[in-house]
N, C-alpha and C. Protein backbone atom coordinates (compact mmCIF):
# COMPACT_ATOMS: atom_id res chain seq x y z
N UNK A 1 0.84 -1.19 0.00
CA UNK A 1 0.00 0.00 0.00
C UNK A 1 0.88 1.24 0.00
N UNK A 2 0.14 2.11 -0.59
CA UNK A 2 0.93 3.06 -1.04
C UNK A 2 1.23 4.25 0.81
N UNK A 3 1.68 4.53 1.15
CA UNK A 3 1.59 5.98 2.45
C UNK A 3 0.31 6.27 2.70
N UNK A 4 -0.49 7.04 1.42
CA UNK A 4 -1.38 7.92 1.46
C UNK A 4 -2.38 7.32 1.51
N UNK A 5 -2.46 5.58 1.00
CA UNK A 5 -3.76 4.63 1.30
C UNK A 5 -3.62 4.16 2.34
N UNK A 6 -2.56 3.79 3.34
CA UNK A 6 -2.22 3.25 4.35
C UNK A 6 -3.28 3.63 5.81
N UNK A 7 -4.50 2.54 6.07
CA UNK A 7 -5.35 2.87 6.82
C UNK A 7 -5.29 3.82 7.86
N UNK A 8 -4.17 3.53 8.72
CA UNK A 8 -3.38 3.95 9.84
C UNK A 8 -3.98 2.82 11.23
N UNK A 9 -2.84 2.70 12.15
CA UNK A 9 -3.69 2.40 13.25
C UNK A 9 -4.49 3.77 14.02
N UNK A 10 -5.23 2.53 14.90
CA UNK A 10 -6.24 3.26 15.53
C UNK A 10 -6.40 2.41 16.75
N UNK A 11 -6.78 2.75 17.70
CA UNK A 11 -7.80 2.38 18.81
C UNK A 11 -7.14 2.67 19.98
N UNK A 12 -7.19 3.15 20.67
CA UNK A 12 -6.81 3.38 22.16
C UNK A 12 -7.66 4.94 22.86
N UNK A 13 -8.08 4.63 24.24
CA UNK A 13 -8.70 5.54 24.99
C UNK A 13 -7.57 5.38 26.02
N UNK A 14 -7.06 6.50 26.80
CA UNK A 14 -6.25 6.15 28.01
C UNK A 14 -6.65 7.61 28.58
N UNK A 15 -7.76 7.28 30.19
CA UNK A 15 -7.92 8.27 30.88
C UNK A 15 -7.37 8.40 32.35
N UNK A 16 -6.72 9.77 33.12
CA UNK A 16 -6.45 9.85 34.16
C UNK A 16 -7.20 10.60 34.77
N UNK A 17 -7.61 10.09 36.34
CA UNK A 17 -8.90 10.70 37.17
C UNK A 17 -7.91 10.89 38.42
N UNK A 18 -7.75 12.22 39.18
CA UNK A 18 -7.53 12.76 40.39
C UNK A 18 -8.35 13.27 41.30
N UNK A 19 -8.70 11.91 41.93
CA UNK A 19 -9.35 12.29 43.06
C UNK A 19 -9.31 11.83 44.63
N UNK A 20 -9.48 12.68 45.47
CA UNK A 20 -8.96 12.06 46.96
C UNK A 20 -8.24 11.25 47.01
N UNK A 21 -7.07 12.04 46.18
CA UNK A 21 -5.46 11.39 47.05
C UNK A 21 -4.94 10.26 46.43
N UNK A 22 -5.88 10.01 45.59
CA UNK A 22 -5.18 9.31 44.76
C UNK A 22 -5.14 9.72 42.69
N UNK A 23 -4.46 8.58 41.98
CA UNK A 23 -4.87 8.80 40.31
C UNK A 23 -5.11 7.51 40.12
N UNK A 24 -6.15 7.30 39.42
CA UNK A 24 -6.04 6.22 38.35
C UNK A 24 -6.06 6.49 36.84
N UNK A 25 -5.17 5.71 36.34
CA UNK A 25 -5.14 5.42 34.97
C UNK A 25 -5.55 4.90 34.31
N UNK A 26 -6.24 4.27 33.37
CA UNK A 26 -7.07 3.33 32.93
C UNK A 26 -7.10 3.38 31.29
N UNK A 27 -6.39 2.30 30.69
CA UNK A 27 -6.52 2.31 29.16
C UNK A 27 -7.48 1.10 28.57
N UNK A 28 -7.99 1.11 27.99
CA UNK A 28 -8.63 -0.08 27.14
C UNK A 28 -7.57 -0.68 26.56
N UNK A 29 -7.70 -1.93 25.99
CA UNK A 29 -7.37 -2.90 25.11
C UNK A 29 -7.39 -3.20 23.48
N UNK A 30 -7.67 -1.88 22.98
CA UNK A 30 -8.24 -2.12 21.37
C UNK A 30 -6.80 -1.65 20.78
N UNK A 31 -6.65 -2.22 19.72
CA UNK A 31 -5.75 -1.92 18.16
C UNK A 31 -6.04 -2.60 17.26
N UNK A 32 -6.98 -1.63 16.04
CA UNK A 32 -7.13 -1.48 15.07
C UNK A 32 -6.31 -1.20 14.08
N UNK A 33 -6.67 -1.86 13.01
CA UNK A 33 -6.01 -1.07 11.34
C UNK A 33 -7.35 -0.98 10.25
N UNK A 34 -7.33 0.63 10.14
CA UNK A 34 -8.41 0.64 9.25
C UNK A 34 -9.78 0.51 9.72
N UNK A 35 -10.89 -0.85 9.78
CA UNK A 35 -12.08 -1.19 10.05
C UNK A 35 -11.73 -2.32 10.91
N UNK A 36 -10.58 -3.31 10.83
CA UNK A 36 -10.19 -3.92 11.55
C UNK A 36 -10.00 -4.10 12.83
N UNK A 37 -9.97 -4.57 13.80
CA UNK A 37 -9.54 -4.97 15.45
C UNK A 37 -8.63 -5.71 15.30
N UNK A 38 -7.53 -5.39 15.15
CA UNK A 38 -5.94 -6.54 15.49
C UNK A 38 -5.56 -7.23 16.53
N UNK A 39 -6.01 -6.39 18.00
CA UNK A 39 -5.72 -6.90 18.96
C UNK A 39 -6.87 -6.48 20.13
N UNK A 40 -7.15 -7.06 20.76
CA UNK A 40 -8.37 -6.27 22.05
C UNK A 40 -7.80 -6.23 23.29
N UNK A 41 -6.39 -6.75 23.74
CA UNK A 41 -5.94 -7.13 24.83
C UNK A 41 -4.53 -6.56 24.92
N UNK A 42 -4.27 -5.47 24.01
CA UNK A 42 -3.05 -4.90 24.48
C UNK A 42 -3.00 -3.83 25.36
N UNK A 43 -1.78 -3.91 26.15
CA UNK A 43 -1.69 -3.31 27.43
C UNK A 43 -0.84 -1.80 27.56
N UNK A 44 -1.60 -1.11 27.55
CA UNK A 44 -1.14 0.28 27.09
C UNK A 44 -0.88 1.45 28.70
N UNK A 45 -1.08 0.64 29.22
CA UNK A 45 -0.68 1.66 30.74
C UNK A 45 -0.06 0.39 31.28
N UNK A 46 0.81 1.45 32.22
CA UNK A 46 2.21 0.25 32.86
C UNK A 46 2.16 1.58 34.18
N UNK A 47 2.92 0.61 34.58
CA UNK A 47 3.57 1.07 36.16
C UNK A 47 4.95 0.76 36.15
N UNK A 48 5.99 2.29 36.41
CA UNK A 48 7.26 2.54 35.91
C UNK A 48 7.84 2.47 37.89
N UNK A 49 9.08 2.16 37.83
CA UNK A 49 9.81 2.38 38.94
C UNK A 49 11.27 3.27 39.04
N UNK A 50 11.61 4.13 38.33
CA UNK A 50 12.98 4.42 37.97
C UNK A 50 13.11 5.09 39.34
N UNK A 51 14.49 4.73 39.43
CA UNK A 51 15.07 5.39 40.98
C UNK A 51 14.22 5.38 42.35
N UNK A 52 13.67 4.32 42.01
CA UNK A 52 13.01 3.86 43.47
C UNK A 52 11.50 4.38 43.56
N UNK A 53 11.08 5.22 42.46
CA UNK A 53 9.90 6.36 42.79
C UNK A 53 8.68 5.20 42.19
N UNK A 54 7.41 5.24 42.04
CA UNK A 54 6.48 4.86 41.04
C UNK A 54 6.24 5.87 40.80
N UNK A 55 5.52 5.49 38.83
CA UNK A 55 5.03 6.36 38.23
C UNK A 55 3.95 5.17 37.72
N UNK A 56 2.80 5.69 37.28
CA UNK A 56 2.07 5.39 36.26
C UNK A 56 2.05 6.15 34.92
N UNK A 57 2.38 5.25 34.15
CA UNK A 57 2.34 5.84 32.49
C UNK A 57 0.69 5.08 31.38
N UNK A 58 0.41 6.03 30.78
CA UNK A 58 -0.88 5.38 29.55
C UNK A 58 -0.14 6.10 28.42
N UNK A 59 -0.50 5.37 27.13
CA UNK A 59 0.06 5.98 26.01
C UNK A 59 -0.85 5.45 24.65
N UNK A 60 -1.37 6.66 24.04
CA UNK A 60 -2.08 6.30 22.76
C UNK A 60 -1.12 6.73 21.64
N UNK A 61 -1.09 6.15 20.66
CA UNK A 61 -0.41 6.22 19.39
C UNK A 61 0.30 4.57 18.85
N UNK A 62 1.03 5.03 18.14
CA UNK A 62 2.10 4.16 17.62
C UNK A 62 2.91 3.51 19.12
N UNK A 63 2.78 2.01 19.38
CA UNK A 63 3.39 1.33 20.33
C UNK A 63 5.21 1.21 20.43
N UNK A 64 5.63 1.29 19.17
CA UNK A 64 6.86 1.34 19.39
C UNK A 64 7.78 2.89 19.32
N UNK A 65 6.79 3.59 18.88
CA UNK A 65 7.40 4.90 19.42
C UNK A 65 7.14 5.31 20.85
N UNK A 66 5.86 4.91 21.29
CA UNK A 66 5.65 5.04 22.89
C UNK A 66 6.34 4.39 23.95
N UNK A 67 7.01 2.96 23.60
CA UNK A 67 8.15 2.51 24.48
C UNK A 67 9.11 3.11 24.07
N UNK A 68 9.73 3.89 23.10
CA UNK A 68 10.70 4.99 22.83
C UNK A 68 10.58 5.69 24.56
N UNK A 69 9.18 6.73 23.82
CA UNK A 69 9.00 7.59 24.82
C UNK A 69 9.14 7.39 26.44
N UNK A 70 8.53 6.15 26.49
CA UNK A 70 8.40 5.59 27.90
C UNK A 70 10.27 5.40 28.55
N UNK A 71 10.76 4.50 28.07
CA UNK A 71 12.52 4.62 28.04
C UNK A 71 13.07 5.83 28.30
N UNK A 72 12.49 6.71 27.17
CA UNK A 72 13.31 8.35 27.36
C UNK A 72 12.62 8.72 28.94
N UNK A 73 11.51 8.76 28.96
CA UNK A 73 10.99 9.14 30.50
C UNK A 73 11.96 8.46 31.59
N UNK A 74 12.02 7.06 31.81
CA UNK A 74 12.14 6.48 32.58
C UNK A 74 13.68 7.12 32.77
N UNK A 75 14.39 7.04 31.74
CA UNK A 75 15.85 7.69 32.07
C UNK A 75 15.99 8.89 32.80
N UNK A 76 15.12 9.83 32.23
CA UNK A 76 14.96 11.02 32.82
C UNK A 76 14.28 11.00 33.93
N UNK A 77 13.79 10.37 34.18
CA UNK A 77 13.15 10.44 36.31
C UNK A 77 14.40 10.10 36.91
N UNK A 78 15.42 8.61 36.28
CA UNK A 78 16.63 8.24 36.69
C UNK A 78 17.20 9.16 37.50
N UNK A 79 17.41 10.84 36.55
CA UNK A 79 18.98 11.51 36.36
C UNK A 79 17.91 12.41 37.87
N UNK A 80 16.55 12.72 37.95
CA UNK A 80 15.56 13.61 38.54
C UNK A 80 15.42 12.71 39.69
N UNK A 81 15.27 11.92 40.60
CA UNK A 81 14.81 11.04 41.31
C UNK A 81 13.59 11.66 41.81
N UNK A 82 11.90 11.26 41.76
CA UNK A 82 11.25 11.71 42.37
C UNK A 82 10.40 13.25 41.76
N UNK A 83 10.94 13.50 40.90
CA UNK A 83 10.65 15.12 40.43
C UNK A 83 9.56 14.84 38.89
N UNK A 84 8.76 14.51 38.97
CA UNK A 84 8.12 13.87 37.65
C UNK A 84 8.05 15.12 36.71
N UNK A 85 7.22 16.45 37.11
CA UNK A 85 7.16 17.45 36.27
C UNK A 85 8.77 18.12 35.58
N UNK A 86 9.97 18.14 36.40
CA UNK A 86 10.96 17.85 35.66
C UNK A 86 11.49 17.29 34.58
N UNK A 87 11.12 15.67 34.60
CA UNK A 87 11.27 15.26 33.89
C UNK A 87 10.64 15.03 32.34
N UNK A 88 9.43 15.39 32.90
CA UNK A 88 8.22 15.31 32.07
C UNK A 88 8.58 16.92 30.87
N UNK A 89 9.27 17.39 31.29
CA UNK A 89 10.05 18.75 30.71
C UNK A 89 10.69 18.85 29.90
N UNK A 90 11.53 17.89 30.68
CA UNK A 90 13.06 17.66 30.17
C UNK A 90 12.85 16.48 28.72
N UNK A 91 11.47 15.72 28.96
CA UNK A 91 11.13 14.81 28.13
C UNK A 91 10.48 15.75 26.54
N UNK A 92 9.68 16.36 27.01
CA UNK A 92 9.15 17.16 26.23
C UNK A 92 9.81 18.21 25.23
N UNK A 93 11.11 18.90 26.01
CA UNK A 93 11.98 19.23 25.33
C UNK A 93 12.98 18.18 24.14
N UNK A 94 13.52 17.08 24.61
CA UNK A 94 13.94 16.73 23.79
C UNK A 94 13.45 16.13 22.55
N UNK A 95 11.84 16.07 23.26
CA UNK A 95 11.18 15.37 22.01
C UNK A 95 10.82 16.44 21.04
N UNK A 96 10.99 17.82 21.19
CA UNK A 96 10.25 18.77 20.64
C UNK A 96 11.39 19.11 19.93
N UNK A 97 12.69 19.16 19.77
CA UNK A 97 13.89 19.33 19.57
C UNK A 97 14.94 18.00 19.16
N UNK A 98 14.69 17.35 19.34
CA UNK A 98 15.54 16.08 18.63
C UNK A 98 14.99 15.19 17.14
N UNK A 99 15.55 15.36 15.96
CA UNK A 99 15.01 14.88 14.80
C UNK A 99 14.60 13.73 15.24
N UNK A 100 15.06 12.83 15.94
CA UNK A 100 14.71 11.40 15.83
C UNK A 100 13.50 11.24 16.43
N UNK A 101 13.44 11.98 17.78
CA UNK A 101 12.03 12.20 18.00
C UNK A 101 10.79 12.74 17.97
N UNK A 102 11.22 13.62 16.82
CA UNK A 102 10.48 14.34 16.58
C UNK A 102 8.93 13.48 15.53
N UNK A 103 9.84 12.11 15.18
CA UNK A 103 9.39 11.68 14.22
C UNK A 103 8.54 10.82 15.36
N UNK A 104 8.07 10.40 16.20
CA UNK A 104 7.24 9.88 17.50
C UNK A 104 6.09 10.40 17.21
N UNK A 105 4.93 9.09 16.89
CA UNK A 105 3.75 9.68 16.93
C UNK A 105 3.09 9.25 18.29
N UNK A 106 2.91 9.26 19.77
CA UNK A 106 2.67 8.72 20.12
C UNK A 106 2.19 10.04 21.55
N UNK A 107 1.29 9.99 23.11
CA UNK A 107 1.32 10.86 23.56
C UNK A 107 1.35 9.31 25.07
N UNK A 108 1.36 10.54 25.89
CA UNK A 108 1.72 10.24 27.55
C UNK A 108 0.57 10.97 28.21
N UNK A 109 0.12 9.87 29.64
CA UNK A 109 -0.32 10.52 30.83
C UNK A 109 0.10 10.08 31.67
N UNK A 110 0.81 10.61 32.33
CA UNK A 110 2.02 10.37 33.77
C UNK A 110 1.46 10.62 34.85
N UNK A 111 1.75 10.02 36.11
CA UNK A 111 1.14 10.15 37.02
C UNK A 111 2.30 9.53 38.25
N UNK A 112 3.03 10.33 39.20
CA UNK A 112 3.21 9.80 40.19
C UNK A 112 1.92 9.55 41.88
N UNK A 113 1.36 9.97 41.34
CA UNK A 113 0.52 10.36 42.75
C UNK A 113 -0.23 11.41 43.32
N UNK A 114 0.59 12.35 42.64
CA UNK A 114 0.83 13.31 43.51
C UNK A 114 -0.17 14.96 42.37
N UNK A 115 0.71 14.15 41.04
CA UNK A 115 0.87 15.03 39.74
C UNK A 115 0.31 14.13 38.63
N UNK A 116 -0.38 14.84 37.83
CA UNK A 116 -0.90 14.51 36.55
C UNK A 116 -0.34 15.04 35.24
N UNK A 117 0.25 14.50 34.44
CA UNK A 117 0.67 15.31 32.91
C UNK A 117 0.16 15.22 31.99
N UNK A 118 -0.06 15.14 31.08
CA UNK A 118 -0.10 14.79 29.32
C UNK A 118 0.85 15.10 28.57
N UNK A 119 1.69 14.43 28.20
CA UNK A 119 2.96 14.78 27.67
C UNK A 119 2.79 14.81 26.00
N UNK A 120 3.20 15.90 25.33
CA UNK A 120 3.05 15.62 23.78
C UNK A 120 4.24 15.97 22.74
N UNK A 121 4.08 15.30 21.69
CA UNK A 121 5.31 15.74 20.98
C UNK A 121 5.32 17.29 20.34
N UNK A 122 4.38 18.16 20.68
CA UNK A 122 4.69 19.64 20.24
C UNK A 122 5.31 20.10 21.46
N UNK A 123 6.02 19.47 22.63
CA UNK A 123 6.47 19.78 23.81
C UNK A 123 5.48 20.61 24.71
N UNK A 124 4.42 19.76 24.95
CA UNK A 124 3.49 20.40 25.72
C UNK A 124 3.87 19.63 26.95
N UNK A 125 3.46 20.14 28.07
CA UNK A 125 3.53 19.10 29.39
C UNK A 125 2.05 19.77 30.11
N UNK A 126 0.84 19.21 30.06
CA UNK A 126 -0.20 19.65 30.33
C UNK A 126 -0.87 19.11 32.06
N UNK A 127 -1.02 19.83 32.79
CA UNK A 127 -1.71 19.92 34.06
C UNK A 127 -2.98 19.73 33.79
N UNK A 128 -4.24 19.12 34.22
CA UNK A 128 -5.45 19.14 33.51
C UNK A 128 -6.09 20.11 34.80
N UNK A 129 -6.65 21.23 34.33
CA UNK A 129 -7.72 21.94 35.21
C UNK A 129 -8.35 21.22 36.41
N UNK A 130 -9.78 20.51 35.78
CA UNK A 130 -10.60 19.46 36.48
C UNK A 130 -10.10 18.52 37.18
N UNK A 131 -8.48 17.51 37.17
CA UNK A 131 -8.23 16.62 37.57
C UNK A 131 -8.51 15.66 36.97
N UNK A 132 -9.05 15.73 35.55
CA UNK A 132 -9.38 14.59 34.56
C UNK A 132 -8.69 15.28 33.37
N UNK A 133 -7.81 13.93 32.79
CA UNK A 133 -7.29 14.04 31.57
C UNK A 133 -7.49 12.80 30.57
N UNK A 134 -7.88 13.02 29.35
CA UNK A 134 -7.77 11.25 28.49
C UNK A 134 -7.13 11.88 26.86
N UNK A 135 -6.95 10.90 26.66
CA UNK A 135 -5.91 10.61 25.09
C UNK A 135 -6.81 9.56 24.28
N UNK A 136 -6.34 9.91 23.35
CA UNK A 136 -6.56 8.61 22.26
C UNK A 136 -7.55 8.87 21.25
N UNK A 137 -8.00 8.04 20.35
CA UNK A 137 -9.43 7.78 19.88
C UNK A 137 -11.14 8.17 20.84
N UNK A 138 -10.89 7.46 21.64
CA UNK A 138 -12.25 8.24 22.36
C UNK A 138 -11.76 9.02 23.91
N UNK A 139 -11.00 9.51 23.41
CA UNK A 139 -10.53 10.16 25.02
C UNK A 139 -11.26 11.47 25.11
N UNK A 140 -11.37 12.19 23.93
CA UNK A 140 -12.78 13.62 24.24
C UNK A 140 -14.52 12.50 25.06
N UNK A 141 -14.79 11.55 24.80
CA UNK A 141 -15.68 11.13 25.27
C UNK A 141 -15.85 10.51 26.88
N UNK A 142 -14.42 9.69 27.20
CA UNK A 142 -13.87 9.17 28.02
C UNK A 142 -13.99 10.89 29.19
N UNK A 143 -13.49 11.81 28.51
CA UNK A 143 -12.74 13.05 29.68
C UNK A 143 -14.85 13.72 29.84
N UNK A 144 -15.51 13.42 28.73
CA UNK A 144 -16.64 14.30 29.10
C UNK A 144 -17.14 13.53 30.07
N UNK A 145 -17.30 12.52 29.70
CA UNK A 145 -18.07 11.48 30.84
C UNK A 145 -17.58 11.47 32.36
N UNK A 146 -16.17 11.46 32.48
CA UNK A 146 -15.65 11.40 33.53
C UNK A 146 -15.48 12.96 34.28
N UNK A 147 -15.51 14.26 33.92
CA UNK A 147 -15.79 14.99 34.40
C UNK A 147 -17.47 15.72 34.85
N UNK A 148 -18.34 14.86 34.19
CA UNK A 148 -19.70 14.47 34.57
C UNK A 148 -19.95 13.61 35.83
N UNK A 149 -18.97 12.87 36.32
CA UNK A 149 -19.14 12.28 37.60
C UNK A 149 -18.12 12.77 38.67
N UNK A 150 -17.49 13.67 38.62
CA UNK A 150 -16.06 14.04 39.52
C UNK A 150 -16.75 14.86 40.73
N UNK A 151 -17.99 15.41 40.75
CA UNK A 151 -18.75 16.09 41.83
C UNK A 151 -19.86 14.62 42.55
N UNK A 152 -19.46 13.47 42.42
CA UNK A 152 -19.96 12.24 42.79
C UNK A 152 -19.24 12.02 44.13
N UNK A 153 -20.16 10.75 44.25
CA UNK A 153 -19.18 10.10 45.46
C UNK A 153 -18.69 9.20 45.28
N UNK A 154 -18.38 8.78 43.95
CA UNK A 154 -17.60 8.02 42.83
C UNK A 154 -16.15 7.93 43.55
N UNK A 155 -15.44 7.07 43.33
CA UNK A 155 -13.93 7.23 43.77
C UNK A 155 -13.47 7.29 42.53
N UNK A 156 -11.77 7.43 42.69
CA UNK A 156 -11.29 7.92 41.21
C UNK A 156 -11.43 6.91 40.21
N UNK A 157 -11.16 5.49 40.82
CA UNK A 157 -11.39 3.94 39.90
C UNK A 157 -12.78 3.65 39.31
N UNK A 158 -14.12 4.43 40.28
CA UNK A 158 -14.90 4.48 39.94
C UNK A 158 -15.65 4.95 38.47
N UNK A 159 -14.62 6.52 38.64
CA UNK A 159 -14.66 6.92 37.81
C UNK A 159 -14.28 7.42 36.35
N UNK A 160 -13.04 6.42 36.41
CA UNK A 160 -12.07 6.05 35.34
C UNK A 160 -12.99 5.20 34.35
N UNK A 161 -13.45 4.14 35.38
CA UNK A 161 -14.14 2.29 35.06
C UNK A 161 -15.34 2.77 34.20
N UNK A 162 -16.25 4.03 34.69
CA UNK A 162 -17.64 4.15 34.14
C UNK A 162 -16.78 5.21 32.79
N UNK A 163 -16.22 6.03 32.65
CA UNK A 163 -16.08 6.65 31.96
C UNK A 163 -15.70 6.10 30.69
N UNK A 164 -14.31 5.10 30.96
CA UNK A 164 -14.56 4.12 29.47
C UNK A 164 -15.50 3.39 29.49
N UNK A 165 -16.35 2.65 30.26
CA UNK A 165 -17.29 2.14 29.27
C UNK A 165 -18.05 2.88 28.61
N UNK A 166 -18.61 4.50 28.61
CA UNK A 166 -19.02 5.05 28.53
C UNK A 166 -18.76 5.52 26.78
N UNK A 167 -17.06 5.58 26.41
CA UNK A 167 -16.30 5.84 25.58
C UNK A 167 -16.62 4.81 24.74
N UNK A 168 -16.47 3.62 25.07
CA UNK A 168 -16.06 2.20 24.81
C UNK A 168 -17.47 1.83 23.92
N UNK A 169 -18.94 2.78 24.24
CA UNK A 169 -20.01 2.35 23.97
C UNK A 169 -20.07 2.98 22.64
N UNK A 170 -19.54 4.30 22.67
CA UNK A 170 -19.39 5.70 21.48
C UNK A 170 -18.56 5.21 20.59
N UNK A 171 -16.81 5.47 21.31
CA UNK A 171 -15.94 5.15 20.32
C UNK A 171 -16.09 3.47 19.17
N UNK A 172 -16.10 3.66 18.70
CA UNK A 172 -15.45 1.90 17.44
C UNK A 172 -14.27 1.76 17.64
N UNK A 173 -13.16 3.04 18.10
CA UNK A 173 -11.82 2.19 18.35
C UNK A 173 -11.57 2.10 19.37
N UNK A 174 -12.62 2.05 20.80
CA UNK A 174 -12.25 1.63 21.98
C UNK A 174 -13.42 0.41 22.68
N UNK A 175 -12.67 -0.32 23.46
CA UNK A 175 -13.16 -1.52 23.83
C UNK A 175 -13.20 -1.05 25.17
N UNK A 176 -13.42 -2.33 26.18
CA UNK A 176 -14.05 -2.72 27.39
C UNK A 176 -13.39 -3.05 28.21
N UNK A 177 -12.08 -4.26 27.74
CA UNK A 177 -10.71 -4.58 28.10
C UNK A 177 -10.03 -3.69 28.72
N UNK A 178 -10.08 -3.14 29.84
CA UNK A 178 -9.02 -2.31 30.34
C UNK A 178 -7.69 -2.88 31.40
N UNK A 179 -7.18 -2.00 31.23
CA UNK A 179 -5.79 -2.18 31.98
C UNK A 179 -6.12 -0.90 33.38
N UNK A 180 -6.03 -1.31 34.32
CA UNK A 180 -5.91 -0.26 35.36
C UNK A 180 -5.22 -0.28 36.31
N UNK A 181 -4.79 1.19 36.76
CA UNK A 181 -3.05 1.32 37.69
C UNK A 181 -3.80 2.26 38.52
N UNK A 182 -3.48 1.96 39.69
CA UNK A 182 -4.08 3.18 41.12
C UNK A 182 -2.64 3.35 41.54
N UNK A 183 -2.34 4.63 41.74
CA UNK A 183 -1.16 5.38 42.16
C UNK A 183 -1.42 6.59 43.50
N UNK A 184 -1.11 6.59 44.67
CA UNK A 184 -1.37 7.45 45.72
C UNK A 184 0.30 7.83 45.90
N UNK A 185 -0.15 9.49 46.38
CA UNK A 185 1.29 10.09 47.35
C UNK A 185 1.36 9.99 48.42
């Protein structure tokens, strides 16, 4: 196939919810090509340890540029111990500034506990207002839904869990399959 016919992949929702003291992360399981479902069970949020700290990471895009990204992070908390928005900086810069990465299609939501990001390759490092942030294919649906329940008595897992299914019902490139990481400071 030629570039310009080349379906593209697709499918991933990955949302982060901050609430009472804690984050959860929560990605679905879908990758698509085209109209296709390739996979329903891939695991797109992880739980990072560099220099002793946890982080939770979610990542929509291209998978092997996002373990790029994830690597470059993880090094950089290394050199930072503990300092996530640092790094998350320092990440952002080089990705915004280095040819090789520039070519990364892929985005981040970081989370030690404490702090929430969205990391992107135009070197954004984004704080979310509300305490809700999502990525991906249905992540505008995933973030409406879930900031529709954040004045609940929902907990944050609560409200991660209802929000993709919520996505999961809308989006075609997001599923049900989730992966979920609870992270407290």
């Amino acid at each position: 196939m030629t570039e310009d016919k080349f379906p593209g992949w697709h499918g991933t929702t990955i949302i982060g919810v901050k609430k009472d003291g804690e984050v959860v992360i929560a990605g679905d399981g879908q990758v698509s090509l085209g109209q296709t479902v390739i996979k329903g069970t891939a695991r797109k949020v992880r739980r990072l340890s560099p220099g002793g700290y946890d982080v939770v990471a979610g990542f929509a895009g291209s998978t092997a540029d996002a373990f790029t990204l994830l690597e470059r992070l993880e090094a950089k908390l290394e050199a930072t111990p503990g300092q996530l928005a640092r790094a998350s900086v320092e990440l952002a810069k080089d990705w915004r500034t280095d040819k090789y990465l520039q070519k990364l299609e892929a985005m981040l939501i970081v989370s030690d506990g404490a702090e929430i990001f969205v990391i992107t390759g135009a070197g954004d490092v984004l704080e979310p207002e509300h305490d809700v942030t999502a990525i991906g294919s249905g992540g505008n649906y995933a973030l409406a839904a879930a900031r529709g329940m954040m004045d609940t008595d929902l907990s944050a897992e609560e409200v991660a869990r209802k929000a993709m299914a919520i996505a999961a019902d809308i989006c075609v490139y997001t599923n049900g399959n989730l992966t979920v990481e609870t992270i407290r400071k």
